[in-house]
Protein backbone atom coordinates (compact mmCIF):
# COMPACT_ATOMS: atom_id res chain seq x y z
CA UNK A 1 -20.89 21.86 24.78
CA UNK A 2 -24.52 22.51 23.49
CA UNK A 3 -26.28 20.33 21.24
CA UNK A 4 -25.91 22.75 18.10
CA UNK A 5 -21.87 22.63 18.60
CA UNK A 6 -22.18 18.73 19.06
CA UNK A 7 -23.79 18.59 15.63
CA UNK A 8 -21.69 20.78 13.93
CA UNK A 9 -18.81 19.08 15.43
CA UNK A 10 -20.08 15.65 14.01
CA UNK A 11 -20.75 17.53 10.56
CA UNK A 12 -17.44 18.73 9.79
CA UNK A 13 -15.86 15.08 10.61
CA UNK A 14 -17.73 13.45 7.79
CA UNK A 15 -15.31 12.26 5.03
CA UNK A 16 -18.04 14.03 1.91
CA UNK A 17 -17.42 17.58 3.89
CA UNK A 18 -13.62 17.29 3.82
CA UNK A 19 -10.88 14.44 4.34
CA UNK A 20 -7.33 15.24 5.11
CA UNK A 21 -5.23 14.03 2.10
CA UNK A 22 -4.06 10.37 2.24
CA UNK A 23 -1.45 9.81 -0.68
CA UNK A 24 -2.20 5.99 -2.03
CA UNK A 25 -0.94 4.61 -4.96
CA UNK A 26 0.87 2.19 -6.45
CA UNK A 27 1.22 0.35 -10.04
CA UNK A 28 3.35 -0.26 -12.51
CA UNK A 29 4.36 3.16 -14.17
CA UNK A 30 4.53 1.41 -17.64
CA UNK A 31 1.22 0.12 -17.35
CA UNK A 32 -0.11 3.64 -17.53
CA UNK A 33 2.25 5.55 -20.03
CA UNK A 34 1.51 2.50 -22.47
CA UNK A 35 -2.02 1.77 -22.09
CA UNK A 36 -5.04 3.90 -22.76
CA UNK A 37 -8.65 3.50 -20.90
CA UNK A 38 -10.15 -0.21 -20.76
CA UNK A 39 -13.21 0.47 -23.32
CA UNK A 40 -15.29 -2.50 -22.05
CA UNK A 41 -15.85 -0.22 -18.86
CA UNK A 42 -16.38 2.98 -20.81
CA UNK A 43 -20.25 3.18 -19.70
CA UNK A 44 -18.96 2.80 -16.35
CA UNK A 45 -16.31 5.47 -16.70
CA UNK A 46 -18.79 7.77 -17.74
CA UNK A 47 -21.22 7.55 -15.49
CA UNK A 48 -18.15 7.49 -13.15
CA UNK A 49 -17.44 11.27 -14.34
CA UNK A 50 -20.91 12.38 -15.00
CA UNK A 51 -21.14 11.39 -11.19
CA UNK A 52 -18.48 13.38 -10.40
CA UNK A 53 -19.48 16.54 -12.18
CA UNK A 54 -23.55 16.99 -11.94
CA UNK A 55 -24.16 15.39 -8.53
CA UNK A 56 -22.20 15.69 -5.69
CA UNK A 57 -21.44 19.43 -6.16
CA UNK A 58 -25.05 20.69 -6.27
CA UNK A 59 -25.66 17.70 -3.18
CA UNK A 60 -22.85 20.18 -1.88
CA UNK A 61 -24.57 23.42 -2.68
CA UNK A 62 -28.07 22.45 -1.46
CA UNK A 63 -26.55 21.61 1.69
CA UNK A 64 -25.05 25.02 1.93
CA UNK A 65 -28.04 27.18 1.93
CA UNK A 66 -29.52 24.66 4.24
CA UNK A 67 -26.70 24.40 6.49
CA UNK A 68 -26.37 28.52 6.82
CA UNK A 69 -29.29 28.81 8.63
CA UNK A 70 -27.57 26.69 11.39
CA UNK A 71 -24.28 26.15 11.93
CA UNK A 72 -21.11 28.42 13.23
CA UNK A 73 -19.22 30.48 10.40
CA UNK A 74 -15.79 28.51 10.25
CA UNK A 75 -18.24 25.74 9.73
CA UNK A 76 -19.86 26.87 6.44
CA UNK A 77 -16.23 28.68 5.53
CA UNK A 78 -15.36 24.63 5.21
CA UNK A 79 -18.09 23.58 3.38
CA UNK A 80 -18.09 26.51 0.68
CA UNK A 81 -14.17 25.67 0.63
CA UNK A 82 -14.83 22.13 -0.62
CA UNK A 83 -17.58 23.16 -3.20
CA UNK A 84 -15.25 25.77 -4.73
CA UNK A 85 -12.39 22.96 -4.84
CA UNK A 86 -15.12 20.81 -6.68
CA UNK A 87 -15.89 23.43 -9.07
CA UNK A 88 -12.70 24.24 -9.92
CA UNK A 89 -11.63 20.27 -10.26
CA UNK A 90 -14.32 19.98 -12.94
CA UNK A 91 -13.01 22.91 -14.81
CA UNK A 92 -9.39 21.09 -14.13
CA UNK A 93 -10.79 17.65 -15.88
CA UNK A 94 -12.54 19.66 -18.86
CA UNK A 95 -9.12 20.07 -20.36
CA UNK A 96 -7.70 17.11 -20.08
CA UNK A 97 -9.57 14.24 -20.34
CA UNK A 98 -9.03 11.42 -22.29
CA UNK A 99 -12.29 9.19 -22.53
CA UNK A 100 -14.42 9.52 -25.56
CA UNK A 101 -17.41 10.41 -24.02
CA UNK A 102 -15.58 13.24 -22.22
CA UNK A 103 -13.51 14.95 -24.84
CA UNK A 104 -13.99 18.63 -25.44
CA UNK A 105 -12.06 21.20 -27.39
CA UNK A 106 -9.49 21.57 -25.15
CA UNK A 107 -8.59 18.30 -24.22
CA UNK A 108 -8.78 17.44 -27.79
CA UNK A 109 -5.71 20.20 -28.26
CA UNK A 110 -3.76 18.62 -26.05
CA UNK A 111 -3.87 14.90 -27.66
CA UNK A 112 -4.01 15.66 -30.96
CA UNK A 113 -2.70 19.14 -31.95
CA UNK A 114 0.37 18.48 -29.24
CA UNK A 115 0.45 14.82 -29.75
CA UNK A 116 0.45 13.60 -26.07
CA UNK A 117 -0.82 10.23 -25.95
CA UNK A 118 -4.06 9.51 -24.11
CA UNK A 119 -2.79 7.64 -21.83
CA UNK A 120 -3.07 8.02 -17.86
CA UNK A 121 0.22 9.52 -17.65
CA UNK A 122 -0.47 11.95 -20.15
CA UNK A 123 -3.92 12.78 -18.49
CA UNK A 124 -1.83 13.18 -15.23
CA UNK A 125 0.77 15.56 -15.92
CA UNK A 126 -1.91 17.88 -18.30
CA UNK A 127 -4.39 17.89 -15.20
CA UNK A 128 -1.35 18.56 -12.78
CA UNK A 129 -0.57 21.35 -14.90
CA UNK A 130 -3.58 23.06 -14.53
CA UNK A 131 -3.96 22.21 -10.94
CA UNK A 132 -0.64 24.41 -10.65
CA UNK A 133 -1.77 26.92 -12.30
CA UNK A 134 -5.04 26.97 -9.99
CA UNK A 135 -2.35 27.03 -7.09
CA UNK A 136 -0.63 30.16 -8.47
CA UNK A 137 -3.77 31.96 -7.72
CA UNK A 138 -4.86 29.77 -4.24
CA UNK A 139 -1.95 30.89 -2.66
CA UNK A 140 -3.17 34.96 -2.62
CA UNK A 141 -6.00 33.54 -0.24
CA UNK A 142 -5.23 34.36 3.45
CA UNK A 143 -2.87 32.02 4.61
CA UNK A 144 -4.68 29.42 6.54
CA UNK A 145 -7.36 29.29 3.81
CA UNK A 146 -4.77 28.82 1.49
CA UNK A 147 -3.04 25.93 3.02
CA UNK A 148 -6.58 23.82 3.72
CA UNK A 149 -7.43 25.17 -0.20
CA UNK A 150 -4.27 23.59 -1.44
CA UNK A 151 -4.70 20.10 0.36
CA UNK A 152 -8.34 20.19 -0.59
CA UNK A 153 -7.59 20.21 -4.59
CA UNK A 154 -4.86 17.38 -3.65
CA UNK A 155 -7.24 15.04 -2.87
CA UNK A 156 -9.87 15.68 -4.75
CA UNK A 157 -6.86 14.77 -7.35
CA UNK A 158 -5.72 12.22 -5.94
CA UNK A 159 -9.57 10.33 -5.12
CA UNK A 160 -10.17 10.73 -8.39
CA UNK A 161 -6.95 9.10 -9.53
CA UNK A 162 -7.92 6.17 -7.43
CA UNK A 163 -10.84 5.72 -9.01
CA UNK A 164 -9.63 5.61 -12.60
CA UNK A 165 -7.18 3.07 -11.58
CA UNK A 166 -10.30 1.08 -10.57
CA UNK A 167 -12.33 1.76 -13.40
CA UNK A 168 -9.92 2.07 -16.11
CA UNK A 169 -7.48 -0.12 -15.62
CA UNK A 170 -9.15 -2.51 -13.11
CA UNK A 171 -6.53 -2.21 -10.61
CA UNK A 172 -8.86 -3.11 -7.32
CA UNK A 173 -5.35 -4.21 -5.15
CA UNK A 174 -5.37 -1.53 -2.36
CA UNK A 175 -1.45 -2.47 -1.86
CA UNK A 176 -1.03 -1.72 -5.58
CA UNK A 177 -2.82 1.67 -5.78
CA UNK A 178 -1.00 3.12 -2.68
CA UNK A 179 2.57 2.06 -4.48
CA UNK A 180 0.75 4.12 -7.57
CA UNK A 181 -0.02 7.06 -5.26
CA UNK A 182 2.97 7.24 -4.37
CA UNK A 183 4.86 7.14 -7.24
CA UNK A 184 2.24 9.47 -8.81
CA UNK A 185 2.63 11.83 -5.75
CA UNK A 186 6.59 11.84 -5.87
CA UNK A 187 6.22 13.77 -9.76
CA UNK A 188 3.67 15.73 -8.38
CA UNK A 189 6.12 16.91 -6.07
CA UNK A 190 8.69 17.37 -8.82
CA UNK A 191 6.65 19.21 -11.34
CA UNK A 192 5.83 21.54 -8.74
CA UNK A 193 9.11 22.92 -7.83
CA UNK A 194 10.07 22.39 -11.78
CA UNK A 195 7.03 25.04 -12.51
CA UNK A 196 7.56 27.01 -9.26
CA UNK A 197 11.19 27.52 -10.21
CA UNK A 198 10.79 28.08 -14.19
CA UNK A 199 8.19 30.85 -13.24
CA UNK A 200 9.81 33.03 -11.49
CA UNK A 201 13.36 32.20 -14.18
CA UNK A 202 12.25 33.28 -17.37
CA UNK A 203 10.31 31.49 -20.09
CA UNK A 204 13.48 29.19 -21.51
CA UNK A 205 13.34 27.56 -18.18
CA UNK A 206 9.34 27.50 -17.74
CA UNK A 207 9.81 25.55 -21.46
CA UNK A 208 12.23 23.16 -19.90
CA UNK A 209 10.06 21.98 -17.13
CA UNK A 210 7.27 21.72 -19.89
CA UNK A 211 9.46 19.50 -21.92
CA UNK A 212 10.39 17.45 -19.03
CA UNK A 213 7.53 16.87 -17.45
CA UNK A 214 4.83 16.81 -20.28
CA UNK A 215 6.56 15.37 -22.99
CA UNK A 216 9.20 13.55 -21.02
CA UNK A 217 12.02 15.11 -22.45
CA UNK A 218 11.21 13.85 -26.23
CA UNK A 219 13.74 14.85 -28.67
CA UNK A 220 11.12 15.11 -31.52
CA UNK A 221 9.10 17.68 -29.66
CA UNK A 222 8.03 20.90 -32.40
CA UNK A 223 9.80 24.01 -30.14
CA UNK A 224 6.86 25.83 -31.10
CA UNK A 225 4.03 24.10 -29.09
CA UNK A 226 6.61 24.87 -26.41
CA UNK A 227 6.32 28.80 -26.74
CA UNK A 228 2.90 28.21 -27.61
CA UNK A 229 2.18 26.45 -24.07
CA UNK A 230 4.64 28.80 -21.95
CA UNK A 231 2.67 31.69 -23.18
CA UNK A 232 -0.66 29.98 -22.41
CA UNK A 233 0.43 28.96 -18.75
CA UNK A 234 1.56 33.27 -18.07
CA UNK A 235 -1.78 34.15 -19.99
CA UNK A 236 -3.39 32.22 -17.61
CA UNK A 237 -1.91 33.07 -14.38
CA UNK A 238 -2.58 36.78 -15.05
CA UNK A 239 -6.01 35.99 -16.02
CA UNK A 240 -6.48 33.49 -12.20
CA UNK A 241 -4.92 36.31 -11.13
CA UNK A 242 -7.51 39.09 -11.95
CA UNK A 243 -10.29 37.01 -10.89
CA UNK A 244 -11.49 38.31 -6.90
CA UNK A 245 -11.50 35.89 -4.04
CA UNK A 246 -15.44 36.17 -3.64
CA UNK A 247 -16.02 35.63 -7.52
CA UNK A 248 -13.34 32.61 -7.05
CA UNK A 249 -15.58 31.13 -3.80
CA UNK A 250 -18.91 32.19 -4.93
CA UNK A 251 -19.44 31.87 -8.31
CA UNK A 252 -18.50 29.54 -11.11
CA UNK A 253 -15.90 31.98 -13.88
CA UNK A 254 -13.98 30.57 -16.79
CA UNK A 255 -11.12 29.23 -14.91
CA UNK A 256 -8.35 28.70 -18.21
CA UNK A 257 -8.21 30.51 -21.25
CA UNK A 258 -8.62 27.95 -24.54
CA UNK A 259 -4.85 27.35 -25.50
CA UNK A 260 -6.36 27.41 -29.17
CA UNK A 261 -7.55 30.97 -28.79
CA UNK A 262 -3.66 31.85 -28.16
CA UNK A 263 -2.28 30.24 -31.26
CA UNK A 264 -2.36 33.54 -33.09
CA UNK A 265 -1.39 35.63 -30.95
CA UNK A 266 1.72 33.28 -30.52
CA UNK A 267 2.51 32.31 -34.49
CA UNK A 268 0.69 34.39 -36.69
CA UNK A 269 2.21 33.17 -39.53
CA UNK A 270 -0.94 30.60 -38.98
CA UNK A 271 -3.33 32.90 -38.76
């Protein structure tokens, strides 16, 4: 083996390039359906996310260009896999949200116009909505690309549900974030085959699995947000779904139409 495969070898094992998903959690469900973020930590949060967003992606990108000068294809396929998934995971937490210094327009609709709760759990099942609807799309990609895609947005997910437990909620127990993961991963699991299922149904079942899973099968829920948020999840497919794979992997596109730009369209008595 020469010296350059060595290298690249070594390169592709470190954890920053890509890590093969380990589900851990494990808390008290309660604890985060009830309870919002702890605000005494809120400058840590932020800088936390603000990590998260405007560092280790362009650390990422640098190290692209450098890297392509040297290292074997399949190598620098990896690497531009993992930026995309970071890309796309910021666009993920953009709607969804729930501390104060990260609130935007969308993530506002979703706690106040549809009454979810900011809460972790209601921050979980909003992000794993959208991380569906990335998967919609992921799963065009060529089929071993789409596999190591797939696992790539899971723990990207999942790491960063790990460290909200930490910061948030100042769960530092390793034994008590894996029981967490797990349960977290288990309606993962279930929301996926709800959506999978309701999608290719008809949109009285794709409003079921929205009522189940995002609003937890709440009897006071207005039918309308429901119509409102099954049109938004086929407006957005078809839109993933016109996007190329090299505009996808190369450049940085409007990954989810606003849900307010659909209310209109969807009740124009309102308008």
């Amino acid at each position: 083996m020469s010296s350059l495969q060595r290298r690249s070898s070594k390169l592709l094992s470190l954890r920053w390039i890509y890590r093969p998903a380990v589900f851990r959690l494990a808390l008290p469900q309660s604890r985060f359906i009830s309870e919002g973020a702890n605000t005494s930590n809120s400058q840590s949060i932020e800088s936390s996310i603000n990590g998260f967003q405007s560092e280790k992606a362009p650390l990422r990108e640098r190290f692209s260009r450098w890297a392509s000068r040297f290292l074997p294809r399949s190598t620098l396929r990896a690497i531009d896999m993992v930026a995309a998934v970071h890309r796309f995971y910021r666009q993920v937490i953009q709607q969804c949200d729930y501390s104060p210094s990260s609130l935007t327009t969308q993530s506002c609709w979703w706690y106040k116009e549809c009454g979810l709760s900011m809460s972790f759990q209601s921050w979980f099942q909003v992000a794993q909505l959208h991380i569906w609807l990335l998967t919609t799309r992921i799963r065009c990609f060529p089929k071993d690309q789409a596999s190591a895609f797939s696992q790539a947005l899971a723990d990207v997910f999942f790491e960063d549900m790990e460290r909200r437990m930490s910061l948030d909620f100042e769960i530092h127990s390793n034994r008590m974030v894996q029981t967490y993961l797990r349960d977290f991963n288990q309606q993962r699991s279930g929301a996926v085959y709800a959506y999978d299922q309701s999608f290719l149904s008809g949109d009285a079942e794709m409003a079921a699995a929205v009522w189940r899973n995002l609003f937890r099968s709440s009897e006071e829920v207005d039918m309308r947000l429901l119509a409102l948020i099954v049109a938004y999840i086929r407006a957005n497919v078809t839109h993933l779904s016109n996007l190329s794979d090299s505009v996808l992997m190369n450049e940085t596109p409007q990954l989810f139409i606003p849900i307010n730009s659909l209310e209109n369209a969807v009740h124009p008595e309102n308008a």
